[in-house]
Protein backbone atom coordinates (compact mmCIF):
# COMPACT_ATOMS: atom_id res chain seq x y z
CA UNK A 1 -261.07 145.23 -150.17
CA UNK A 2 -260.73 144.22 -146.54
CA UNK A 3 -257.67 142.55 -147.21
CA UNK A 4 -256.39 145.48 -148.39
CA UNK A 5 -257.49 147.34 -145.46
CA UNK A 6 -255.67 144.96 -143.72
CA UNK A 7 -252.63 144.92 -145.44
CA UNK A 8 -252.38 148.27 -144.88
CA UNK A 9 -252.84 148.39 -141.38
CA UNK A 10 -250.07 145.74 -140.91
CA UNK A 11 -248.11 148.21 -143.10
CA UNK A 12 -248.73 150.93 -141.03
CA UNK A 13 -248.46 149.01 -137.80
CA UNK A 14 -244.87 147.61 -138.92
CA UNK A 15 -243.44 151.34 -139.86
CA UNK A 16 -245.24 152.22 -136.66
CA UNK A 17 -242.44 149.78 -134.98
CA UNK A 18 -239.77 150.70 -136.92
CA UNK A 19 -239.84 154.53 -135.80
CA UNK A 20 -240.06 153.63 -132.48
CA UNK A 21 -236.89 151.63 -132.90
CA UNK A 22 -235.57 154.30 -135.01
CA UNK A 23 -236.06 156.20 -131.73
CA UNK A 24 -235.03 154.02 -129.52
CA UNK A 25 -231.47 153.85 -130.98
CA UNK A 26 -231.01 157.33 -131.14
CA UNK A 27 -231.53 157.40 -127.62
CA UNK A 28 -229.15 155.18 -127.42
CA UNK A 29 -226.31 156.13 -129.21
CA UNK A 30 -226.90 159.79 -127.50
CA UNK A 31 -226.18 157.59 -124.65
CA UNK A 32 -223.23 156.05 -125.62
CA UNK A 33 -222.08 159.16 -127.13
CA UNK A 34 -222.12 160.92 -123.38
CA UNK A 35 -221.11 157.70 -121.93
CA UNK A 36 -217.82 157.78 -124.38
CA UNK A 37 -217.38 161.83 -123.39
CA UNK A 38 -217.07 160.88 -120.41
CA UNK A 39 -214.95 158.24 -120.59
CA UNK A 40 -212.70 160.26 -122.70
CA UNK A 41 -212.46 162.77 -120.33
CA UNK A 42 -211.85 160.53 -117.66
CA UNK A 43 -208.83 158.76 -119.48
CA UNK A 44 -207.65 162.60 -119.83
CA UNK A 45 -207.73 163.40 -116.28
CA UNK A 46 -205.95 160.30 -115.55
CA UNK A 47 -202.89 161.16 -117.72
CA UNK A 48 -202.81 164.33 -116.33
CA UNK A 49 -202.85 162.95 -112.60
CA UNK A 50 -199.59 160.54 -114.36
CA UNK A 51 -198.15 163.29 -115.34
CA UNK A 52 -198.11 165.13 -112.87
CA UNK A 53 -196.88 162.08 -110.59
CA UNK A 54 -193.87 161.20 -112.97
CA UNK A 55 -193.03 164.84 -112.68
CA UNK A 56 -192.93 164.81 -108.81
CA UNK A 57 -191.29 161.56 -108.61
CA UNK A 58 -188.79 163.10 -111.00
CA UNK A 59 -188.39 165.92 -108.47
CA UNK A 60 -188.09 164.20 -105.70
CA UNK A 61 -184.80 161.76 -107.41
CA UNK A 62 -182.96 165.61 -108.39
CA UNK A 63 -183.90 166.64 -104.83
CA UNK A 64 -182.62 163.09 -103.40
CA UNK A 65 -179.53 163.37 -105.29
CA UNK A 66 -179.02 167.01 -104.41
CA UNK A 67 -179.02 165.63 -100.84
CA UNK A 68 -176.95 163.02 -101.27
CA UNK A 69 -174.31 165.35 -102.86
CA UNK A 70 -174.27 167.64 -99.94
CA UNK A 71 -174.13 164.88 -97.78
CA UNK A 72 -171.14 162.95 -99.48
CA UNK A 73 -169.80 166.37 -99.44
CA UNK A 74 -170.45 167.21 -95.48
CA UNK A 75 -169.00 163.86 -94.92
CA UNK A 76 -165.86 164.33 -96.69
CA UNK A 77 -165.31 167.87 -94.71
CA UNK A 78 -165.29 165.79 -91.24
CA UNK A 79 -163.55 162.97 -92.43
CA UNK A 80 -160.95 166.25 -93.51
CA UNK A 81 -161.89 167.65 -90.14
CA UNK A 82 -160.94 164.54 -88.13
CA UNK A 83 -157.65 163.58 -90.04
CA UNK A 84 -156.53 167.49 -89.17
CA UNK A 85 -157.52 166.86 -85.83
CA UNK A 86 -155.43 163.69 -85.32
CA UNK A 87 -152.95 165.41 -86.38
CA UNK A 88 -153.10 167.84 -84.38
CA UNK A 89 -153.78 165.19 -81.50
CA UNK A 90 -150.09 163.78 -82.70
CA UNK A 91 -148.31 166.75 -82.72
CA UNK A 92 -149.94 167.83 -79.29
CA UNK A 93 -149.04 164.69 -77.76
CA UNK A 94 -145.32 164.80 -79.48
CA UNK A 95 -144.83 168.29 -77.70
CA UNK A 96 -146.44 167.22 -74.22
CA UNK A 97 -143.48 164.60 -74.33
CA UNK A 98 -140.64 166.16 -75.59
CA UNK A 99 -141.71 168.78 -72.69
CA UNK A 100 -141.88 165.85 -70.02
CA UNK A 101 -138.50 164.79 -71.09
CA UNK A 102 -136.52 168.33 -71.09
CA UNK A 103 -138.57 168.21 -67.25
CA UNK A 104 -137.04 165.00 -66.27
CA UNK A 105 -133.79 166.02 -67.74
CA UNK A 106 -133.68 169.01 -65.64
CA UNK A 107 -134.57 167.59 -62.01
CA UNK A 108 -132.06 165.19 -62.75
CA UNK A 109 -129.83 168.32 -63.10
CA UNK A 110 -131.10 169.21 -60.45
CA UNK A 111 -130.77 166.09 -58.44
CA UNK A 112 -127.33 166.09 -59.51
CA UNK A 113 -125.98 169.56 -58.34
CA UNK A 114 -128.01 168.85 -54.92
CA UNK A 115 -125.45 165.87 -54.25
CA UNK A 116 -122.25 166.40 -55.83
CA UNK A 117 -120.13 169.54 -55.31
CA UNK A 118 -119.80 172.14 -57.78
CA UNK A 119 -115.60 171.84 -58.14
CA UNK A 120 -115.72 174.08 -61.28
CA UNK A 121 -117.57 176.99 -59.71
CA UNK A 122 -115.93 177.04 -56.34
CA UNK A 123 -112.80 176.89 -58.35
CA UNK A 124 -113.67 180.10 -60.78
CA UNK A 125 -114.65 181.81 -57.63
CA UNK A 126 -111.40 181.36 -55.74
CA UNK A 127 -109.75 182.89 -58.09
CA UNK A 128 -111.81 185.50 -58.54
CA UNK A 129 -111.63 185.86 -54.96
CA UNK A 130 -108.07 185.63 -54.52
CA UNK A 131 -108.78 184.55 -50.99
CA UNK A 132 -109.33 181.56 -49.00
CA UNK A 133 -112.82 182.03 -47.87
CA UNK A 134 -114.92 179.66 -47.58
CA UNK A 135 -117.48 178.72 -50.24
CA UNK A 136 -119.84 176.90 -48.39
CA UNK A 137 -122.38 178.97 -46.97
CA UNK A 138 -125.23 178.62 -44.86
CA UNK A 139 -128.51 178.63 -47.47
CA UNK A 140 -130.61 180.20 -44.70
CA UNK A 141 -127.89 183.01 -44.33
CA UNK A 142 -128.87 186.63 -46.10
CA UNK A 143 -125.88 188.44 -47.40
CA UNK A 144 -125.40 191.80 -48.62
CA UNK A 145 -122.99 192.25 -51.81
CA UNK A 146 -122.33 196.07 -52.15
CA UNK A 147 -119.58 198.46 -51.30
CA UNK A 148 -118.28 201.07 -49.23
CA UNK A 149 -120.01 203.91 -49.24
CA UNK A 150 -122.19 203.26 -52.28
CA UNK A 151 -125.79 204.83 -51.38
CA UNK A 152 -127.36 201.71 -52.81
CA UNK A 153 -125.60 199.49 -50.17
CA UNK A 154 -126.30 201.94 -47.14
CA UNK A 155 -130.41 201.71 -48.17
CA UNK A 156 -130.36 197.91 -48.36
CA UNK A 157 -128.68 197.19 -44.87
CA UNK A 158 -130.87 199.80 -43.72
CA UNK A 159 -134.12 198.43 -44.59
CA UNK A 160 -132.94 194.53 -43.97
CA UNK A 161 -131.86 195.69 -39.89
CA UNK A 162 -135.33 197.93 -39.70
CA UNK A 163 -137.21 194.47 -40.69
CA UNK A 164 -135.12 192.20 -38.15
CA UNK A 165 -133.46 190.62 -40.64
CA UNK A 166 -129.74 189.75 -39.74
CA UNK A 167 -127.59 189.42 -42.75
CA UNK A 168 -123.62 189.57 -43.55
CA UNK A 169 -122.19 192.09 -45.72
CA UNK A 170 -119.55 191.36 -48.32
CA UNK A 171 -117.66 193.31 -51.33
CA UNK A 172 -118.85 193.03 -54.58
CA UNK A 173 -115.62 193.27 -56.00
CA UNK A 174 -113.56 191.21 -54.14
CA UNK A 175 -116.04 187.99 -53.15
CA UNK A 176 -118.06 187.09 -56.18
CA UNK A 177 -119.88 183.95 -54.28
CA UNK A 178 -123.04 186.18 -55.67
CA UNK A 179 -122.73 184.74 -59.00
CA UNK A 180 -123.84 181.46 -58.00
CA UNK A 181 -127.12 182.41 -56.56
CA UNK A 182 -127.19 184.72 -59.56
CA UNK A 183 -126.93 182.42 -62.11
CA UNK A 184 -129.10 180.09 -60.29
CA UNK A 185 -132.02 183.00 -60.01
CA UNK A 186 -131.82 183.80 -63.91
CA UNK A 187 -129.51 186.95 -63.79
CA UNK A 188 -127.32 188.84 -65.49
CA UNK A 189 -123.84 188.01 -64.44
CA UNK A 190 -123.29 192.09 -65.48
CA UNK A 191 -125.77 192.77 -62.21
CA UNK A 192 -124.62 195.98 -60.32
CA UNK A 193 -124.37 196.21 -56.21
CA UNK A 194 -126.12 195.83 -54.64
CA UNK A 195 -127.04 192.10 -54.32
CA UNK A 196 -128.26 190.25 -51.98
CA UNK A 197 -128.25 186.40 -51.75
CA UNK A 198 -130.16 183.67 -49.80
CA UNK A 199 -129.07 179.80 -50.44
CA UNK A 200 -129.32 179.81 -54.48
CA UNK A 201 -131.84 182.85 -54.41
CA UNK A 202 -130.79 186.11 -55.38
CA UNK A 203 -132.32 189.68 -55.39
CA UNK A 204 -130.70 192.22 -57.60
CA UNK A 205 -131.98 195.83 -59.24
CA UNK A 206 -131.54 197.15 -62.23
CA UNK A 207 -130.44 200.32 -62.97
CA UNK A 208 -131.82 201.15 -66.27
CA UNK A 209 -135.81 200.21 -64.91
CA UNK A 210 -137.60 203.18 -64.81
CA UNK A 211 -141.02 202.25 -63.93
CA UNK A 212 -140.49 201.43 -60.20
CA UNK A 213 -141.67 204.92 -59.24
CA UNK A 214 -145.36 203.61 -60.16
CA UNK A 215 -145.61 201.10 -57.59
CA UNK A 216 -144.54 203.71 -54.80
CA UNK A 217 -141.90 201.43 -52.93
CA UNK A 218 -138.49 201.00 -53.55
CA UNK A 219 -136.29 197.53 -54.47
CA UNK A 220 -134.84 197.82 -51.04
CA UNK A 221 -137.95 197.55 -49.61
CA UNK A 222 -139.20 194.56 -51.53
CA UNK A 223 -136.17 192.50 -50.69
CA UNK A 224 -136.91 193.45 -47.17
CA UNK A 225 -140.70 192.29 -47.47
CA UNK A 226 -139.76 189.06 -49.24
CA UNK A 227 -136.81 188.04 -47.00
CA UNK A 228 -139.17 188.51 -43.96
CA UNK A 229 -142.00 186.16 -45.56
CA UNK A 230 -139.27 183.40 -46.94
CA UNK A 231 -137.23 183.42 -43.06
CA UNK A 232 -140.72 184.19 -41.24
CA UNK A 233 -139.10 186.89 -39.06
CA UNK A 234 -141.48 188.42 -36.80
CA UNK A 235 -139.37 190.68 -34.94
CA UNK A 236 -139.02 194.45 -35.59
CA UNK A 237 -141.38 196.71 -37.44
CA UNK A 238 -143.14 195.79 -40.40
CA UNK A 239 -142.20 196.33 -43.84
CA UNK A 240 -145.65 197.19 -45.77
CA UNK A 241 -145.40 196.40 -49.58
CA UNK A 242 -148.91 196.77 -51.06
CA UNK A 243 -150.86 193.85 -52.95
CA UNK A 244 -150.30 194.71 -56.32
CA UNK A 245 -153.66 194.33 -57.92
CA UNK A 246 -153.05 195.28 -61.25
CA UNK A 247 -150.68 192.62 -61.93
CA UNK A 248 -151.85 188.58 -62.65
CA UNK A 249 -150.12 185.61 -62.68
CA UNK A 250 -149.93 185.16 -65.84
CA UNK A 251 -147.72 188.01 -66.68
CA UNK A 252 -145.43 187.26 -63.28
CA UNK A 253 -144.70 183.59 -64.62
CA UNK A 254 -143.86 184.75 -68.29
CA UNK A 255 -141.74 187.43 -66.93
CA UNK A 256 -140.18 185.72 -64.40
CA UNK A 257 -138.98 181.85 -66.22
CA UNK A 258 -137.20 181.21 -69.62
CA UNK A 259 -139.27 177.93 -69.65
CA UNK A 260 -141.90 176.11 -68.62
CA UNK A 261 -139.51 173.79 -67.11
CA UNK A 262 -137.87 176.13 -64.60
CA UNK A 263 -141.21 177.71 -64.14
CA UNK A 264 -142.77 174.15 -62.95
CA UNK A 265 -139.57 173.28 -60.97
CA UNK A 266 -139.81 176.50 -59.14
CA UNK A 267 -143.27 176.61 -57.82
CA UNK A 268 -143.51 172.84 -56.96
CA UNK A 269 -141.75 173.75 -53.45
CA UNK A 270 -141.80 170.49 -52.65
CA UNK A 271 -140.67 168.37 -55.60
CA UNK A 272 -143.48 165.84 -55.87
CA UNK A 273 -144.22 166.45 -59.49
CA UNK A 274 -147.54 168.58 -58.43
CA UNK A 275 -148.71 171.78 -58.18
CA UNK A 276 -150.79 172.86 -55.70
CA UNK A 277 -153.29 176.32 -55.07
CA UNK A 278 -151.24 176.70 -51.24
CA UNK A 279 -147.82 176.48 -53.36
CA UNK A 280 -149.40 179.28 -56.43
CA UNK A 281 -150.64 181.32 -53.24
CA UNK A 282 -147.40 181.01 -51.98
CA UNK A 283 -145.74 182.56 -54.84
CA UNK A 284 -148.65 185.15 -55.11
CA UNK A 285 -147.60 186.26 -51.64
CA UNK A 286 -143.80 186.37 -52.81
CA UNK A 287 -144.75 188.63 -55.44
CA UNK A 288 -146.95 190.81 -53.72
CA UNK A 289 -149.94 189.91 -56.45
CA UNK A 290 -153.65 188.82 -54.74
CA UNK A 291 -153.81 185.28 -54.06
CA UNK A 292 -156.98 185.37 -55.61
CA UNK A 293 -154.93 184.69 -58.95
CA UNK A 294 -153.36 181.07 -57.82
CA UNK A 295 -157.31 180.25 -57.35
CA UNK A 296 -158.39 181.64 -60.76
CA UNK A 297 -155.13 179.78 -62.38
CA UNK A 298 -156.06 176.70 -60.49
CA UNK A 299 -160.11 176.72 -61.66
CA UNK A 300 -158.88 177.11 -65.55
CA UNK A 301 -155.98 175.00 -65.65
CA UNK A 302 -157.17 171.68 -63.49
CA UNK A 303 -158.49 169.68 -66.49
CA UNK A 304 -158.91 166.44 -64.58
CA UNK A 305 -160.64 168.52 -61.07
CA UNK A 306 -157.99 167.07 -58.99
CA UNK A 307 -156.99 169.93 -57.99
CA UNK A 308 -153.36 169.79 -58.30
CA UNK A 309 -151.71 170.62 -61.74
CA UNK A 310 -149.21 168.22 -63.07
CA UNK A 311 -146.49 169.62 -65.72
CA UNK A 312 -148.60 168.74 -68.77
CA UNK A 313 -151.72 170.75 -67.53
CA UNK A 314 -149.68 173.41 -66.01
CA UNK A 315 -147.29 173.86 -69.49
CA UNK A 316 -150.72 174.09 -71.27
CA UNK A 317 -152.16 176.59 -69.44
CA UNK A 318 -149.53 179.28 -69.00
CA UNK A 319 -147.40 178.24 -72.15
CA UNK A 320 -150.51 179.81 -73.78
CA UNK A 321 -150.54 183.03 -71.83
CA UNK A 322 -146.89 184.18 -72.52
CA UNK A 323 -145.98 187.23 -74.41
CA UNK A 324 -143.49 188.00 -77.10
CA UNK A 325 -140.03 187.02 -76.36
CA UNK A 326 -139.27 191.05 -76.03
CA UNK A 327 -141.05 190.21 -72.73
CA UNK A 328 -138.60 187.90 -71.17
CA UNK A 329 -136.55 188.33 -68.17
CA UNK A 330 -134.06 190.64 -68.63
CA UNK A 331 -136.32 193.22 -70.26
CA UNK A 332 -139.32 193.90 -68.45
CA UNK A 333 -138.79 191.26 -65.20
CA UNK A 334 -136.32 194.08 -64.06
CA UNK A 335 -138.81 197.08 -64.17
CA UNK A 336 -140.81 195.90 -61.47
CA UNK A 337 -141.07 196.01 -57.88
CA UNK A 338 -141.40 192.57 -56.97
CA UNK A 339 -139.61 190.60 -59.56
CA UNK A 340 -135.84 191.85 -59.70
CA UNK A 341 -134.52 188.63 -60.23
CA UNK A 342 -136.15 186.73 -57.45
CA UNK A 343 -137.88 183.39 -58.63
């Protein structure tokens, strides 16, 4: 009997044990189940972070290549932009030296009819003439071209004795030595007296302007005003021709030349292949426009601040600023005080 008692004790005792490792495995796999949640939702979150990386890195090559597109495209525009541009450059550069040459080829005209005589025109105007004068006159001389008892002619030698200034008159119709200086100055050879003539410069009115009255002085007076500056004659009274403000260089150079040639070749006085501000002011002052213009002409067109303009910087300057070629002289020069054929 007590080894049954026993028996069952050890019974007892043993399914004692095995409950509490029943137990203890439950407790274990509850564990391991929570342990395996949240390793689950760990490997979850951790595709999701992939994801989401592959999807940015994705971006980011479509942005990448949406920059490199504009940029192959920007870069193709200034490699466009520069090839136009040369171009450009080229033809620039082919202009500036077709202008140089047509400029060399005229002061070598020039050069030319300084040093050899002119047989050809003093021949034409002998005959025209009909008379033995002589053709060779003195440059500094003034002389009157009008007729008779024409009003035009009486004002002129008026106004030209009332400024000091002696001159020589002549007929129109019988000694046509005027066309020289004419021609020389840019004018029509169908001019009507009166003319007057200075060396190879020429002053001359014509008689269908008809917006002199605006400037309230006549052409007489003018020529007067401009003969007195070019001879400096300081003897009798003065002949007052207002500053014309309204007016710029611009306009008086355009009007005034066919070319940028003769333009150049006119205002460097001197001949030394520059242009100066004194020799701009000096023209200002011949045209009766404010000096203040050869400065502001000067300060735009000076490219290289040495204050001088050679023909390239001058051409580019005022080659710019001239109007339609219903502007040129002949058409509008003529209607103005100031510019009747006097370069």
């Amino acid at each position: 009997m007590a080894r049954l008692n026993s028996a069952r004790n050890r019974n007892s005792s043993s399914q004692q044990e095995l409950e509490n490792e029943r137990r203890a495995h439950g407790a274990d796999n509850t564990r391991a189940g929570g342990a395996a949640q949240d390793a689950q939702a760990e490997a979850q979150r951790l595709r999701d972070e992939l994801s989401r990386l592959k999807q940015q890195v994705n971006d980011e090559k479509s942005s990448h290549a949406a920059d490199n597109s504009n940029a192959a495209r920007e870069a193709q525009r200034l490699r466009d932009a520069d090839a136009r541009d040369s171009q450009d450059a080229r033809d620039a550069r082919a202009e500036a030296q077709r202008l140089r040459d047509e400029l060399e080829q005229l002061r070598q005209q020039q050069a030319m009819d300084r040093t050899r005589p002119q047989a050809g025109t003093r021949a034409v105007a002998a005959s025209e003439l009909g008379t033995g004068v002589d053709s060779e006159d003195d440059p500094n001389a003034v002389f009157v071209y009008g007729r008779n008892g024409d009003g035009k002619t009486d004002k002129m030698c008026k106004a030209l004795h009332a400024a000091g200034i002696p001159f020589t008159t002549r007929d129109f119709d019988q000694d046509k030595r005027y066309l020289k200086a004419l021609q020389a100055s840019g004018g029509p050879s169908s001019a009507k007296p009166v003319v007057v003539c200075r060396g190879k410069q020429a002053w001359w009115d014509d008689g269908n302007a008809k917006g002199d009255d605006m400037f309230g002085f006549a052409f007489e007076q003018t020529v007067a005003a401009e003969l007195r500056h070019l001879m400096g004659t300081m003897t009798g009274p003065e002949v007052s021709v207002p500053v014309r403000a309204d007016a710029d260089i611009d306009t008086e150079i355009a009007e005034r030349f066919l070319s940028m040639q003769q333009a150049f070749l006119k205002l460097d006085t001197n001949q030394d292949g520059r242009i100066t501000v004194r020799e701009l002011k000096q023209k200002c002052k011949e045209w009766n426009i404010p000096t203040s213009e050869a400065e502001r002409a000067m300060g735009e067109a000076d490219l290289n601040d040495d204050h001088e303009l050679d023909f390239d910087e001058f051409a580019r300057r005022f080659n710019s600023a001239r109007p339609n070629a219903s502007q040129k002289y002949g058409k509008k020069t003529n209607t103005r005080p100031g510019s009747r054929g006097h370069h």
